[in-house]
Protein backbone atom coordinates (compact mmCIF):
# COMPACT_ATOMS: atom_id res chain seq x y z
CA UNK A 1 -58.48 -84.36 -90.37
CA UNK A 2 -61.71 -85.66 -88.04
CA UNK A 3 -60.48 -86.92 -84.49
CA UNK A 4 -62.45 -89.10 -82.88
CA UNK A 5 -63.96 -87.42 -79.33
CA UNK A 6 -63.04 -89.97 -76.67
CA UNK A 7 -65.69 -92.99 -76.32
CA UNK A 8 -66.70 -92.31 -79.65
CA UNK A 9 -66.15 -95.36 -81.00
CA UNK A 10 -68.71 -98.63 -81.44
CA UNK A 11 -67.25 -101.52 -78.90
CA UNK A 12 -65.02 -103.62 -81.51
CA UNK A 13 -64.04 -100.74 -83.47
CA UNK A 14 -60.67 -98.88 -84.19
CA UNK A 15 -60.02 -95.58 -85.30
CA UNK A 16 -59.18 -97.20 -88.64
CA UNK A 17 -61.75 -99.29 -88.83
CA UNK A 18 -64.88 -96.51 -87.40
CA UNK A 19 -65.52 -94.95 -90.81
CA UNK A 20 -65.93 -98.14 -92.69
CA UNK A 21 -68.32 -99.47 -90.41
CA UNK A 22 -72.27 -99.03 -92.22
CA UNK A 23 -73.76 -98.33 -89.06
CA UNK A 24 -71.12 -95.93 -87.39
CA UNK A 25 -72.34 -92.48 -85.58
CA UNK A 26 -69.68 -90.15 -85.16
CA UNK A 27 -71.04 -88.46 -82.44
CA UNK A 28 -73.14 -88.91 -79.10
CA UNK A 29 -74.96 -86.57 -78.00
CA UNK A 30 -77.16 -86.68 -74.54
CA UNK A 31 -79.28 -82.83 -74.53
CA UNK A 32 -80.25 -84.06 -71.06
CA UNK A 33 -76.79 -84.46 -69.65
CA UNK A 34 -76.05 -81.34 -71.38
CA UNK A 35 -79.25 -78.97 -69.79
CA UNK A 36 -78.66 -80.24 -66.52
CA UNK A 37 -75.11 -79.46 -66.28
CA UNK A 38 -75.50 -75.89 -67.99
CA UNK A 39 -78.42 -75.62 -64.97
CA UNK A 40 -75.91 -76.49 -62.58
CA UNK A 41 -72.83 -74.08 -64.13
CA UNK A 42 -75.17 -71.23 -63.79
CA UNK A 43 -75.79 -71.56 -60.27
CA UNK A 44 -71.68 -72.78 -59.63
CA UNK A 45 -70.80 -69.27 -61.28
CA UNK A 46 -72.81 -67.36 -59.47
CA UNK A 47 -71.47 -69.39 -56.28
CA UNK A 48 -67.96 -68.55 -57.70
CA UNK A 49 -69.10 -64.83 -58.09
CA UNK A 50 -70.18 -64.38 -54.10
CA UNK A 51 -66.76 -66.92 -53.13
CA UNK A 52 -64.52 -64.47 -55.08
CA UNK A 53 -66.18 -61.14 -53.83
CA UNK A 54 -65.18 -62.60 -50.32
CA UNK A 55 -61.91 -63.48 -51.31
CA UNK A 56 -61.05 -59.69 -52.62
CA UNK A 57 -61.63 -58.52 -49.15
CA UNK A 58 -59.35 -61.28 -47.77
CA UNK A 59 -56.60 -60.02 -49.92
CA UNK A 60 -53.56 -58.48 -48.68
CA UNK A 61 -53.11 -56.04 -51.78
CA UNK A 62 -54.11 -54.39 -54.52
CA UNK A 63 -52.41 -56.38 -57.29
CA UNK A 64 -54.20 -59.54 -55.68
CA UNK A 65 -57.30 -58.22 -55.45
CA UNK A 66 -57.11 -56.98 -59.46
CA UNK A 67 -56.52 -60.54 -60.12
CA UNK A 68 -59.21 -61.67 -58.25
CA UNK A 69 -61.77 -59.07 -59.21
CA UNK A 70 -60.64 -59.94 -63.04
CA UNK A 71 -61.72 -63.67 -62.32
CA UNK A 72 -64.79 -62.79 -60.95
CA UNK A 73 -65.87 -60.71 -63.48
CA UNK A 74 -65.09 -63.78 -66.23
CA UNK A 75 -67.21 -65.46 -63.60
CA UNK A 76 -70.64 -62.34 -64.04
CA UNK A 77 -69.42 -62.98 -67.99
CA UNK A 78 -70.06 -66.70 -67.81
CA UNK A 79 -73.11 -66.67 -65.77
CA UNK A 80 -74.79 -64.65 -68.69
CA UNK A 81 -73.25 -67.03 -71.70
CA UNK A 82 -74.79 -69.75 -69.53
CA UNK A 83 -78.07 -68.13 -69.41
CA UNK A 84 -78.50 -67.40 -72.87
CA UNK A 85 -77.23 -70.87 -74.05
CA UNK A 86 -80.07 -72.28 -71.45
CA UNK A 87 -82.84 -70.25 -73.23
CA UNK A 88 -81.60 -70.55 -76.73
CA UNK A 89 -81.11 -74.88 -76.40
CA UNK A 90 -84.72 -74.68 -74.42
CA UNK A 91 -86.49 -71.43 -75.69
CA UNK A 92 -86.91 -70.60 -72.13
CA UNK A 93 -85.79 -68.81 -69.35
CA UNK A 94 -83.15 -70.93 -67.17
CA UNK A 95 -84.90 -71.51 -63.45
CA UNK A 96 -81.62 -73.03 -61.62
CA UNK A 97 -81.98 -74.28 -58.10
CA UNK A 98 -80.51 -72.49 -55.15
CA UNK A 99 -77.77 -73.99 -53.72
CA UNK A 100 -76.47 -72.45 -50.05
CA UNK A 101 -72.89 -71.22 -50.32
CA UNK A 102 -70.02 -73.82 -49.22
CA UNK A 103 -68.81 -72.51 -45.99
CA UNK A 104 -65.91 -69.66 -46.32
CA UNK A 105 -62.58 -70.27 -45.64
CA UNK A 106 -60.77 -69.07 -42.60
CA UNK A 107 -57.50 -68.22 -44.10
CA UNK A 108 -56.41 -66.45 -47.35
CA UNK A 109 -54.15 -69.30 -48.19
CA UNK A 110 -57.07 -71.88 -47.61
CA UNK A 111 -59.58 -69.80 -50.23
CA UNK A 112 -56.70 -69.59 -52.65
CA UNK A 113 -56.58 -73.39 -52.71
CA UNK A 114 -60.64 -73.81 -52.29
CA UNK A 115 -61.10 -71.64 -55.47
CA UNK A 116 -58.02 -73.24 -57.83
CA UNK A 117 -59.28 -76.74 -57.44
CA UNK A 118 -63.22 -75.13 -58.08
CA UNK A 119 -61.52 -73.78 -61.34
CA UNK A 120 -60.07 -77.23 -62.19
CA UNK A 121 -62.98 -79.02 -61.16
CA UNK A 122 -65.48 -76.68 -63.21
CA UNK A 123 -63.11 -77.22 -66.35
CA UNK A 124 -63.86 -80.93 -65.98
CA UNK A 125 -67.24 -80.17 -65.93
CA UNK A 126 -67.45 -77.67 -69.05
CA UNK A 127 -65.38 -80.56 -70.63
CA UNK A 128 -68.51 -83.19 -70.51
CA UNK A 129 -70.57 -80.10 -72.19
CA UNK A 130 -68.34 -79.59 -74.49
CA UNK A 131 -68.34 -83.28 -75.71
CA UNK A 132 -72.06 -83.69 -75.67
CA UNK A 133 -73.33 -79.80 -76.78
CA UNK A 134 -74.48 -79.23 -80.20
CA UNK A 135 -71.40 -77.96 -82.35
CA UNK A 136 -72.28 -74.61 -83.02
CA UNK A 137 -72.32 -73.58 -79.65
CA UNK A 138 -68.94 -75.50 -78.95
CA UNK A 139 -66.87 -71.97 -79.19
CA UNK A 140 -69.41 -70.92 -76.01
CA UNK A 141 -67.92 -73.70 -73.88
CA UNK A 142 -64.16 -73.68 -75.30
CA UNK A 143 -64.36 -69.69 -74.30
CA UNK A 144 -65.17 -70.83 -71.02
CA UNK A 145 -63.26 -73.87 -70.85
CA UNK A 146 -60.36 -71.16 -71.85
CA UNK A 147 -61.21 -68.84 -69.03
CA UNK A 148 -61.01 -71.57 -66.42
CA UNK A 149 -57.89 -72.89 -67.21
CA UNK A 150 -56.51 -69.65 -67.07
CA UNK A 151 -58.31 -68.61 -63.49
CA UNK A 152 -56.83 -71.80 -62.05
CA UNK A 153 -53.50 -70.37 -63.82
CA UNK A 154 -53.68 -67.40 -61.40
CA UNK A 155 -54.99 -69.09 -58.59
CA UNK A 156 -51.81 -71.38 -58.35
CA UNK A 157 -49.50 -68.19 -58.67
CA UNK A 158 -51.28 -66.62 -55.58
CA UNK A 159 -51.31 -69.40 -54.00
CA UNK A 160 -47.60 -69.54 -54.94
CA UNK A 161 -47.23 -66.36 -53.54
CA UNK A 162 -48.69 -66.12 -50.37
CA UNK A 163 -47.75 -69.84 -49.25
């Protein structure tokens, strides 16, 4: 069975009613919307890479800190699917900007939050690529889509933990 991808649909049209239409395109695609944001997810992992290094250090033991370093390693992972996704859509070499880090937390407990709601907030993002990327590289983003959910998973059981 086809489901519709939200927004899909012509204005006046129904699911029912979509296929019948003669002019009806079952799919939108924007490769701008979708370059840009892959730009931006390479830098935001590599951001989430440095915020989670810090975060290991902050961590008050050694099952933490496996949890964390597991994260940011599905972070180093991501960065490179990223990369390669850039230069096989483009045929070149990604060139993101350089963002400055956010400022660092003061507190365990506050870095724990900062990086759960980063995890649920890059989802959202990963979601728009998703819904605009060319289908045979929709695995890519569900993989990461996957991991993300999961990180924020963990997150909100350290956070659980140490609150």
């Amino acid at each position: 069975m086809y489901y519709l991808p939200y927004g899909a649909l012509r204005p006046g049209c129904t699911p029912y009613t979509a296929f019948a239409a003669p002019s009806f395109t079952p799919w939108y695609r924007n490769e701008d919307i979708v370059l840009n944001l892959i730009l931006q997810s390479i830098q935001g992992e590599r951001n989430d890479e440095l915020f989670y290094d810090f975060l290991i250090k902050m961590a008050p033991d050694e099952q933490q800190k496996e949890v964390i370093k597991g994260i940011r390693d599905d972070e180093r992972k991501h960065n490179r699917m990223f990369r390669e996704l850039y230069t096989r859509l483009t045929g070149t070499a990604p060139t993101p900007k350089e963002e400055p880090l956010e400022q660092l937390p003061e507190t365990y407990l506050e870095g724990l939050e900062k990086a759960l709601l980063g995890e649920l907030r890059a989802f959202e993002k990963y979601r728009t690529i998703y819904l605009h990327i060319q289908p045979e590289y929709r695995d890519w983003i569900f993989e990461i889509m996957t991991d993300e959910i999961k990180h924020a998973g963990y997150y909100n059981w350290l956070y659980a933990k140490n609150k």
